[in-house]
Protein backbone atom coordinates (compact mmCIF):
# COMPACT_ATOMS: atom_id res chain seq x y z
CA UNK A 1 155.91 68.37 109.98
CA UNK A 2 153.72 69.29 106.57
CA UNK A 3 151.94 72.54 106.47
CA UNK A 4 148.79 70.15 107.52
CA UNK A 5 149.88 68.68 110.90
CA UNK A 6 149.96 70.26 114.51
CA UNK A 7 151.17 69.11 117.71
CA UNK A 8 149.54 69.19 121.03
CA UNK A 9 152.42 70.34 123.54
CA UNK A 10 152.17 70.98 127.47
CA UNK A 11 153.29 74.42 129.03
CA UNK A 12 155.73 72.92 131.20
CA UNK A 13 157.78 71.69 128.79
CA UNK A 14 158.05 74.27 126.46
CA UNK A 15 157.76 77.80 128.52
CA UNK A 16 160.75 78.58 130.68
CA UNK A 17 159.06 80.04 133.72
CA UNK A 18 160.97 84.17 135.62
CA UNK A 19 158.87 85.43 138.21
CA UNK A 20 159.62 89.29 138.97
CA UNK A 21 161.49 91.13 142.09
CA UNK A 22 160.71 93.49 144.61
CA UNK A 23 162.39 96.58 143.76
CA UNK A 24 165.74 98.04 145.25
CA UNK A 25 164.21 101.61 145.63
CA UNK A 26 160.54 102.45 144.57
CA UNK A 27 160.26 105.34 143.25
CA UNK A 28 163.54 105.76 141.83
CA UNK A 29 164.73 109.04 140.01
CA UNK A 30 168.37 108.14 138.98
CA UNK A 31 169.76 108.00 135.50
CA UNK A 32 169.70 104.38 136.00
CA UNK A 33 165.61 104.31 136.34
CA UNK A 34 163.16 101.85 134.98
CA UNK A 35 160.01 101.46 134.52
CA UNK A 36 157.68 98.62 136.95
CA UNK A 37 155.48 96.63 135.10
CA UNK A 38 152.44 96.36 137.49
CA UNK A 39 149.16 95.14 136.37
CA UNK A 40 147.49 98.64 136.34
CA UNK A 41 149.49 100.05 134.18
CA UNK A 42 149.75 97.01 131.65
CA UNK A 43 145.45 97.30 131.61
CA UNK A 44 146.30 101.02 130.46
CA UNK A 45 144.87 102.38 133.75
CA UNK A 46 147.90 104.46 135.75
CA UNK A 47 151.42 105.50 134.71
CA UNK A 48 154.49 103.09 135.26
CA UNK A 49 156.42 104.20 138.63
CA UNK A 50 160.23 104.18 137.75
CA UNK A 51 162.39 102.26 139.87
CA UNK A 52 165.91 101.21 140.70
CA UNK A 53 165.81 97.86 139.84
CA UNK A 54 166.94 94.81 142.02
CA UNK A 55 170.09 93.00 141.27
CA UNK A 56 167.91 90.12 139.87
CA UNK A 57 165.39 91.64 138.74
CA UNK A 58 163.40 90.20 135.63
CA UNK A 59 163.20 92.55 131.78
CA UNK A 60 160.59 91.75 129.51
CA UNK A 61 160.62 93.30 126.09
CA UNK A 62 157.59 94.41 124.68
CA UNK A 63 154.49 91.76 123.02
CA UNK A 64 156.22 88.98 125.30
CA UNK A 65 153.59 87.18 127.72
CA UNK A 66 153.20 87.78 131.37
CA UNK A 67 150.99 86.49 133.88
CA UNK A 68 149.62 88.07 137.13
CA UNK A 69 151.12 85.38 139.53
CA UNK A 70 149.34 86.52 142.69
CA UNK A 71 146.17 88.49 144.20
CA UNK A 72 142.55 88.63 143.45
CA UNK A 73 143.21 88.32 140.09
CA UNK A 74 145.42 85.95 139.15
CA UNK A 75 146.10 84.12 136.17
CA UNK A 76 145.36 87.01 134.24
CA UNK A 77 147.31 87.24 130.83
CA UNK A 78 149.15 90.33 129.79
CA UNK A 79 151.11 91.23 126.52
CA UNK A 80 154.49 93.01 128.16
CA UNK A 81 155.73 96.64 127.71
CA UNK A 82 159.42 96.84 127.87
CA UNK A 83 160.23 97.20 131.59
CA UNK A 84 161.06 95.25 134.90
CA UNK A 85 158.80 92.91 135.67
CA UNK A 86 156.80 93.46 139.35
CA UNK A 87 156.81 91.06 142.38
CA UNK A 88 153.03 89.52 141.33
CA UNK A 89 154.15 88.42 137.83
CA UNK A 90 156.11 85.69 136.23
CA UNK A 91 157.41 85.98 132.65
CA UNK A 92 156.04 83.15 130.32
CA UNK A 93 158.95 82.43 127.82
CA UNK A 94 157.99 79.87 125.26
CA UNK A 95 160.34 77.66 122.90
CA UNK A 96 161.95 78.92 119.31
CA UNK A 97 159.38 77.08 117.94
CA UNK A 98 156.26 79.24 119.15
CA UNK A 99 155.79 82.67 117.78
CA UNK A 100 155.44 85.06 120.18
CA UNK A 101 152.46 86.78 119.63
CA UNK A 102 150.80 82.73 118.98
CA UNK A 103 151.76 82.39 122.11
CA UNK A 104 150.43 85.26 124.05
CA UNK A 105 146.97 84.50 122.09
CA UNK A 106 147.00 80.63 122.96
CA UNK A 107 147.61 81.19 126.98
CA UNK A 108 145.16 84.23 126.57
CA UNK A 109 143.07 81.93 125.39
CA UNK A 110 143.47 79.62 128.86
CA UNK A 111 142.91 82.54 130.86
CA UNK A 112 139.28 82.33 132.48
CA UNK A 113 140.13 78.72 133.05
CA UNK A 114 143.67 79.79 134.97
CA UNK A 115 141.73 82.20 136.99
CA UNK A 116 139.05 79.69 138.13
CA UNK A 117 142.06 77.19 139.17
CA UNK A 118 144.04 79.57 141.64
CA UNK A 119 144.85 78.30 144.66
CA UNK A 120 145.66 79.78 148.38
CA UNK A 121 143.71 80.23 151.20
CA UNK A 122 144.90 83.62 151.37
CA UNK A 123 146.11 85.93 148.87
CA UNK A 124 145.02 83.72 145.62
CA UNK A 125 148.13 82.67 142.78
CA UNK A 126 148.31 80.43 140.06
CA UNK A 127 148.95 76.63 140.46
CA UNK A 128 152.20 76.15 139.03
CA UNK A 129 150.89 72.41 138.18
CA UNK A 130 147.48 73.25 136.79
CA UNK A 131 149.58 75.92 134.53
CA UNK A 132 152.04 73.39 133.47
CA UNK A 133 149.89 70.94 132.13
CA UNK A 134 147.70 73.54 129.65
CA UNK A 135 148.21 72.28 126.02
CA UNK A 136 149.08 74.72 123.51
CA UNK A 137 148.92 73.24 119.85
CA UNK A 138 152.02 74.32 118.07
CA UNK A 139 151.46 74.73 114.45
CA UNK A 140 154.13 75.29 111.70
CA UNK A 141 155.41 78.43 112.53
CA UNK A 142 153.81 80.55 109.33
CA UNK A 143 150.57 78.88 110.52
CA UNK A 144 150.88 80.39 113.92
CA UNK A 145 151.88 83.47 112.80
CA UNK A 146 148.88 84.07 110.36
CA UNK A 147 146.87 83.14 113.42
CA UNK A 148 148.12 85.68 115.42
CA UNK A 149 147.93 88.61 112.73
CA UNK A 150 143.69 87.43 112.34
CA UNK A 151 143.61 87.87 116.02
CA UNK A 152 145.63 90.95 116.11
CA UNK A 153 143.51 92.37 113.09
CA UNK A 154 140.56 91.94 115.71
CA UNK A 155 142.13 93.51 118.49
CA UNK A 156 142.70 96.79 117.05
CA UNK A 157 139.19 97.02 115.86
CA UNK A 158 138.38 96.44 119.61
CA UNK A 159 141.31 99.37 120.47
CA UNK A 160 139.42 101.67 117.83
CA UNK A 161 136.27 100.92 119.02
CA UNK A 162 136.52 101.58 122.69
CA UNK A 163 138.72 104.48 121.49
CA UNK A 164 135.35 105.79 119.47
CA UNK A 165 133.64 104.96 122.60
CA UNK A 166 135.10 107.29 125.19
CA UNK A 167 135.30 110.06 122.74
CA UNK A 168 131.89 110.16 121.83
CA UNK A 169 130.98 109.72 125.36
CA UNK A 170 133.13 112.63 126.37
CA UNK A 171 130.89 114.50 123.29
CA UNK A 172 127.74 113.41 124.93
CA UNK A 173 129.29 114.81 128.83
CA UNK A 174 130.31 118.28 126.68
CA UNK A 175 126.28 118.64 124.82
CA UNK A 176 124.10 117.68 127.54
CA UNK A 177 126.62 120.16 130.39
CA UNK A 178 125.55 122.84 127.08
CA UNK A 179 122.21 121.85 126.49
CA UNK A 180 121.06 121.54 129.93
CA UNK A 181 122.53 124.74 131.16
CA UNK A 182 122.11 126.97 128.02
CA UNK A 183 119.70 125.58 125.79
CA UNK A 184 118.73 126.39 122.22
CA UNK A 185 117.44 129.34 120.97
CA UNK A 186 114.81 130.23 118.31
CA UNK A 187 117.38 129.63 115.54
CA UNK A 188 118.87 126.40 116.68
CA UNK A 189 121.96 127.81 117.90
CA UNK A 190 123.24 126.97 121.40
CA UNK A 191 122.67 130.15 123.75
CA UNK A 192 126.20 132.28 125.18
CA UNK A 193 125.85 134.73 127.55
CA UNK A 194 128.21 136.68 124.94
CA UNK A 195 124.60 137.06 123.08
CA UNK A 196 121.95 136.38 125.06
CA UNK A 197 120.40 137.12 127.96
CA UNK A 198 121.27 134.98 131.13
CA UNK A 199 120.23 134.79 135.21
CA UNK A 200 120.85 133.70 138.54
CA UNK A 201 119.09 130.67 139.63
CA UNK A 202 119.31 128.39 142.17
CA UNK A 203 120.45 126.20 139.46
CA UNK A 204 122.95 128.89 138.86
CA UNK A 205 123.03 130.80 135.69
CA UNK A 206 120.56 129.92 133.44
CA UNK A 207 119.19 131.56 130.19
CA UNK A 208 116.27 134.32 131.20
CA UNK A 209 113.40 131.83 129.04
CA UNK A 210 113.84 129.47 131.67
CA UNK A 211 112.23 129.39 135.03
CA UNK A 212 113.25 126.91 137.75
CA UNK A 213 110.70 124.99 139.86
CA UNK A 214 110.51 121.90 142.04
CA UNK A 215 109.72 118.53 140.88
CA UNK A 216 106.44 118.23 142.36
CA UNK A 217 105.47 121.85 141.14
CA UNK A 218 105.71 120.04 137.34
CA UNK A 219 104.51 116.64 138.87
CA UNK A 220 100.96 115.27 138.95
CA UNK A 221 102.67 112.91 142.12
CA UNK A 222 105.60 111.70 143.41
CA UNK A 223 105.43 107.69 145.28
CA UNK A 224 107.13 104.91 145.70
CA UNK A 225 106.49 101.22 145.71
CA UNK A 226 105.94 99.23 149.19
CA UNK A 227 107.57 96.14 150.17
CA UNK A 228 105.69 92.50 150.64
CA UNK A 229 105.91 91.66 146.68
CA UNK A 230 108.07 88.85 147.24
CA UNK A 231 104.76 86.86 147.67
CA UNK A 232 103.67 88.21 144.34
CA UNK A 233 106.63 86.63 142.20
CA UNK A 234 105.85 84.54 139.25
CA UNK A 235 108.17 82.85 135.81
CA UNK A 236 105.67 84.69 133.83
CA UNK A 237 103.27 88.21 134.12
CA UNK A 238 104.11 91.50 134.72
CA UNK A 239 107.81 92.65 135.13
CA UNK A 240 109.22 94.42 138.89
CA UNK A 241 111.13 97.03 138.23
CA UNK A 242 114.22 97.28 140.37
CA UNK A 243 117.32 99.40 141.06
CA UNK A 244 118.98 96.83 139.04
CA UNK A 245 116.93 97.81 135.50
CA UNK A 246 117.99 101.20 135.76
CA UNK A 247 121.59 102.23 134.87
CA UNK A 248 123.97 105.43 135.16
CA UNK A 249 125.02 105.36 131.60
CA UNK A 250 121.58 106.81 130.32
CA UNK A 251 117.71 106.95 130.93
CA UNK A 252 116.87 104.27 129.31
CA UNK A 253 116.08 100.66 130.73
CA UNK A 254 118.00 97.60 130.93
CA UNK A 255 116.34 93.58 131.37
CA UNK A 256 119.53 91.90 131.94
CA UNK A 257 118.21 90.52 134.89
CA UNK A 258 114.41 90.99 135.36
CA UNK A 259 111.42 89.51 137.91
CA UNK A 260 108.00 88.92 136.68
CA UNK A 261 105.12 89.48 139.04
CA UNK A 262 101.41 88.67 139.12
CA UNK A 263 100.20 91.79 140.96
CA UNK A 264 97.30 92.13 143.17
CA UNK A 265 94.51 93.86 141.98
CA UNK A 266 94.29 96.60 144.69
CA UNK A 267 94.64 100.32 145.49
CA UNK A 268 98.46 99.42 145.61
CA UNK A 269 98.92 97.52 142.09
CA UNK A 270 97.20 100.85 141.03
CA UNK A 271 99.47 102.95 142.19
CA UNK A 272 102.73 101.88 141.56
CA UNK A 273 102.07 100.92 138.01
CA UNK A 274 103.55 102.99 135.63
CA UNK A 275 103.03 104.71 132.31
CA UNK A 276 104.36 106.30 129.43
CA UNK A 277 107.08 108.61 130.13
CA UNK A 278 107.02 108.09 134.33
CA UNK A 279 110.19 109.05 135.64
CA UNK A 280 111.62 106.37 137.76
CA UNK A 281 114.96 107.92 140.52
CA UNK A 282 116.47 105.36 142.60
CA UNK A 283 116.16 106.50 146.62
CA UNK A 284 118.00 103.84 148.48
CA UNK A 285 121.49 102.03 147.80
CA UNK A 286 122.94 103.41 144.84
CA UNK A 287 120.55 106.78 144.87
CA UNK A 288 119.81 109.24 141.99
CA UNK A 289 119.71 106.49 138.90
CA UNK A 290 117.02 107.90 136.58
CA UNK A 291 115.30 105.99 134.19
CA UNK A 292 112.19 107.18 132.33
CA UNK A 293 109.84 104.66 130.82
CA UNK A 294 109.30 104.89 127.21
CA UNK A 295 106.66 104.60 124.39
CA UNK A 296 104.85 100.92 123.98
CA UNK A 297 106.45 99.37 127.40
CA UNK A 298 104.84 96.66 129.17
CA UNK A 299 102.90 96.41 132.19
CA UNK A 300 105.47 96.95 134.84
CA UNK A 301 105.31 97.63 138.61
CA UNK A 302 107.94 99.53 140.74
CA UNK A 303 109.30 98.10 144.05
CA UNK A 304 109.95 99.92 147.17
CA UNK A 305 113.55 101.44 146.12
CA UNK A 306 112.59 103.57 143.36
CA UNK A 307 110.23 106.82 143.39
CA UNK A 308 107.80 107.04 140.64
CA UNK A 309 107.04 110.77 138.71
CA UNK A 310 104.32 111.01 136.85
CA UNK A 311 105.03 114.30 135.16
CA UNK A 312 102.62 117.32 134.24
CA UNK A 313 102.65 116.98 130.46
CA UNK A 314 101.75 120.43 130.26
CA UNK A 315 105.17 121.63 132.11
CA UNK A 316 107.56 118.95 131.40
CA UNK A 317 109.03 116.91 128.98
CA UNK A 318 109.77 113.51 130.83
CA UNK A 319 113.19 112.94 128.64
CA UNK A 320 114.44 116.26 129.27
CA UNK A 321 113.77 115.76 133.17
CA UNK A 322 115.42 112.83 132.98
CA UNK A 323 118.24 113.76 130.89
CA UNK A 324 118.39 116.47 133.29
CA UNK A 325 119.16 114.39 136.53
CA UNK A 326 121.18 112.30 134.53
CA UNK A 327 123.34 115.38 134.42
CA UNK A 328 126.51 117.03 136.24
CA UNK A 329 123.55 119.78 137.39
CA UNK A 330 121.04 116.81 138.45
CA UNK A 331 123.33 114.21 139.95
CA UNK A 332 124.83 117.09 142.01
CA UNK A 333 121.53 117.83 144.19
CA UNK A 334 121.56 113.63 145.43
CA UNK A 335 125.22 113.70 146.43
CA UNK A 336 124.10 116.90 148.20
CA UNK A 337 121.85 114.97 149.78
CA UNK A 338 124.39 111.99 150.34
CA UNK A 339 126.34 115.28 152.08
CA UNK A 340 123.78 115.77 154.37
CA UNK A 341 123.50 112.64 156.25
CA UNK A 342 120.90 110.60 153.48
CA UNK A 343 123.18 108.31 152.25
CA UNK A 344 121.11 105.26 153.41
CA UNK A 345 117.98 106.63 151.22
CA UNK A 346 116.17 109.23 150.22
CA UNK A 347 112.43 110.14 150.83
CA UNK A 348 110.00 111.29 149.27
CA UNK A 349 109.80 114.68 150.42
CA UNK A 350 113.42 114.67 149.22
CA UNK A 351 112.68 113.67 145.81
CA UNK A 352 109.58 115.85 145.47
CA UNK A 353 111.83 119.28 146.23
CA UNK A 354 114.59 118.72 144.03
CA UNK A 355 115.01 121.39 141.40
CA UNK A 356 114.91 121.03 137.73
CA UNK A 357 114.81 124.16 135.12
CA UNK A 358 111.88 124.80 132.38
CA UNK A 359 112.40 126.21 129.61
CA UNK A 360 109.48 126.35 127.27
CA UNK A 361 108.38 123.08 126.60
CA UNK A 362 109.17 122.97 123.03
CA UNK A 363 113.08 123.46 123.69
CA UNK A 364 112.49 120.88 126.26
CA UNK A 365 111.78 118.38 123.62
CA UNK A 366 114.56 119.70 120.96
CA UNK A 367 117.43 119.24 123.84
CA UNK A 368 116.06 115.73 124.87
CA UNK A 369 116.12 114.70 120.83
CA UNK A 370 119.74 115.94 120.73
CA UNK A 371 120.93 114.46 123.54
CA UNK A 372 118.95 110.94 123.23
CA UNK A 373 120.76 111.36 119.02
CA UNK A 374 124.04 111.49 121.05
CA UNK A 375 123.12 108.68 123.21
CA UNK A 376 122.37 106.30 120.08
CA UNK A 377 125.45 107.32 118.47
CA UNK A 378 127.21 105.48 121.84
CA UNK A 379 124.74 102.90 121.81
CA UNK A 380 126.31 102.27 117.78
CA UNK A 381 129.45 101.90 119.02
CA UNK A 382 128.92 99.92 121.72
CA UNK A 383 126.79 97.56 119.80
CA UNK A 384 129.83 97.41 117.83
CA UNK A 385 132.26 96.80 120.29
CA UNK A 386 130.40 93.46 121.13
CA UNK A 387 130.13 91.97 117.79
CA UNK A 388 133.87 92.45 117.85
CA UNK A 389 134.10 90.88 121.02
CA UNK A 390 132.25 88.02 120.04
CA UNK A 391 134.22 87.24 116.59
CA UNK A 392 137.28 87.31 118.62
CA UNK A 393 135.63 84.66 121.38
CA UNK A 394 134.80 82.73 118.31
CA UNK A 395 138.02 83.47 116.72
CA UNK A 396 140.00 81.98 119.23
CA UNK A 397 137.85 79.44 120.03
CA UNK A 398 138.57 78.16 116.49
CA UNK A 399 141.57 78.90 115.71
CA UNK A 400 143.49 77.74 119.31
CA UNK A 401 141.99 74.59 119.18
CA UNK A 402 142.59 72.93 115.63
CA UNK A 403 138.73 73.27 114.86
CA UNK A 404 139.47 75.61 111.84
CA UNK A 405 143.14 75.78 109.73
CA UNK A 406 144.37 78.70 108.37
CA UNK A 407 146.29 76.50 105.65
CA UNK A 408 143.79 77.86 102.70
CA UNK A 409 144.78 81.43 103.15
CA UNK A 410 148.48 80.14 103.04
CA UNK A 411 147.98 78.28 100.23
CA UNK A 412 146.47 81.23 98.20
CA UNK A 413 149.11 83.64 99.69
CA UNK A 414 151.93 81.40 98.20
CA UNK A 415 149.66 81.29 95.03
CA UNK A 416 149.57 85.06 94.62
């Protein structure tokens, strides 16, 4: 085989095939202990229980390839921490003439297409069969190995990303808790009760500037739109804002999945149309998602699951309101509500007495600006995260399938 050629080989006969044990005692404490590989905590999301291990139970060394044999998801592909492997999974170990890490990265790459081929009427697992008979291409063994280190080289800037990710999102938690509760004072700094002056409020303590007041006391009105505008739907016109275009992450919108409506031209298309800077609150389902509706949008309409605030300019800054309910402060007056027996919806009377503080209206702007500059710093990084996403999709899609070589950066290794 020349540094050109490749080979189009079948799992089944090159992967040896271990599927994990029950454990002997769960949780064990022993000197003999080890740790349970279960699918949460090879997805990073819960510790590793330590067990006494069965007398045939399977060990998997870490970067070897695992699958997730049974339950809703299987045919998922995981890299291995050293450990014993659970019940659900079955250890995938290839031929000496795959590299390991090629390998996790070319059954990776079968994933989606193992999960959508599961079998079982009750508990989905993974067709033996259909597994057997996925072709991996097996490359000359440098070949595969600068494959993997591309791919690799990709991962980690996905692992640095979503590590950038959490930590400025735990920044953005920490400045809008301070912003919204202490504010900024006429020099920019962030107010302390250590030196200034703070009160009780039913908001709790709050700096003395501020005064707290009800939504509708800052509100020119508070509605809601009315059902029936299924007869209204159209491919083109005027988008229908739904519970679906607002989301928990921030205030502002999202069109992943939008409906177009030619509205009537009544009393009602009047009056659930919004504006500039409306605040929209979600009141049924999934209640107390704020959006607020910013400069240049389109004609749009609001359906019967969201209220509509047209604030008193005068009072209120609509991005500070929002920001506001968007907040620990905020989202704690709906699950109050949730607490009370309003799970199934809030109405308007509801919406219209929630509390919100004021503090003069220029601070009201200069907290929404830093908080919306903290937002846009997540939205970079998120942006971020799914260009890397993508070149890895693309990556893979090349690379595991023969469509692009790696031979020229060989070549001009070997040449250095």
């Amino acid at each position: 085989m020349t540094s050109e050629d490749f080979e189009t080989r079948h799992v089944k006969d090159v992967v040896s095939f271990a599927k994990g044990k029950p454990p002997a005692e769960q949780p064990y404490f022993g000197k003999d202990a080890e740790l349970y590989l279960t699918p949460e905590y090879l997805r990073g999301g819960a510790f590793s229980e330590p067990i006494k291990a069965n007398k045939n139970a399977v060990r998997v060394s870490g970067g070897e390839t695992i699958v997730l044999w049974d339950g809703s998801n299987a045919g998922e592909v995981f890299r291995a921490r050293p450990g014993v492997l659970s019940s659900t999974m079955v250890h995938l170990k290839p031929e000496n003439s795959f590299d390991d890490d090629y390998f996790f990265y070319a059954m990776k790459g079968w994933e989606g297409y193992l999960k959508g081929q599961t079998s079982g009427s009750g508990i989905p697992h993974v067709d033996k069969e259909v597994l057997g008979k996925l072709a991996l291409l097996r490359y000359p063994i440098n070949e595969q190995v600068k494959i993997a280190k591309i791919l690799a080289t990709v991962d980690q800037a996905i692992e640095q990303t979503e590590a950038l990710i959490a930590k400025q999102q735990r920044i953005k938690t920490g400045l809008m808790q301070d912003l919204l509760t202490r504010g900024i004072d006429e020099h920019g700094q962030l107010r302390t009760e250590q030196t200034h002056a703070f009160k009780d409020s039913p908001l709790g303590r709050i700096p003395v500037e501020w005064g707290v007041q009800t939504l509708e006391s800052v509100s020119e009105f508070v509605t809601s739109g009315s059902r029936g505008w299924a007869q209204y739907y159209t491919t083109e016109g005027a988008l229908f804002l739904r519970i679906g275009n607002l989301t928990r992450k921030h205030i502002n919108m999202r069109f992943d999945d939008v409906i177009r409506v030619s509205p009537p031209a009544s009393s009602e298309g009047e009056r659930t149309a919004v504006k500039k800077d409306d605040l929209l609150i979600s009141i049924t389902a999934d209640l107390g998602v704020v959006a607020v509706i910013p400069d240049g949008f389109e004609t749009a309409y609001v359906n019967q699951h969201i209220a509509l605030t047209r604030l008193d300019r005068t009072q209120a800054y609509a991005r500070f309101v929002g920001w506001f309910f968007n907040g620990q402060l905020g989202q704690a007056q709906f699950d109050k509500l949730n607490e009370s027996g309003a799970k199934a919806g809030l109405n308007l009377p509801s919406i219209k007495n929630l509390h919100i503080p004021v503090p003069p209206l220029d601070e009201q702007v200069k907290i929404a600006q830093a908080i919306d500059a903290a937002n846009e710093k997540t939205d970079e990084f998120h942006a971020r995260l799914v260009k890397c996403q993508s070149l890895k999709r693309a990556l893979m899609q090349d690379l595991l399938t023969g469509r692009k070589r790696v031979v020229d950066l060989l070549h001009a290794e070997v040449a250095a």
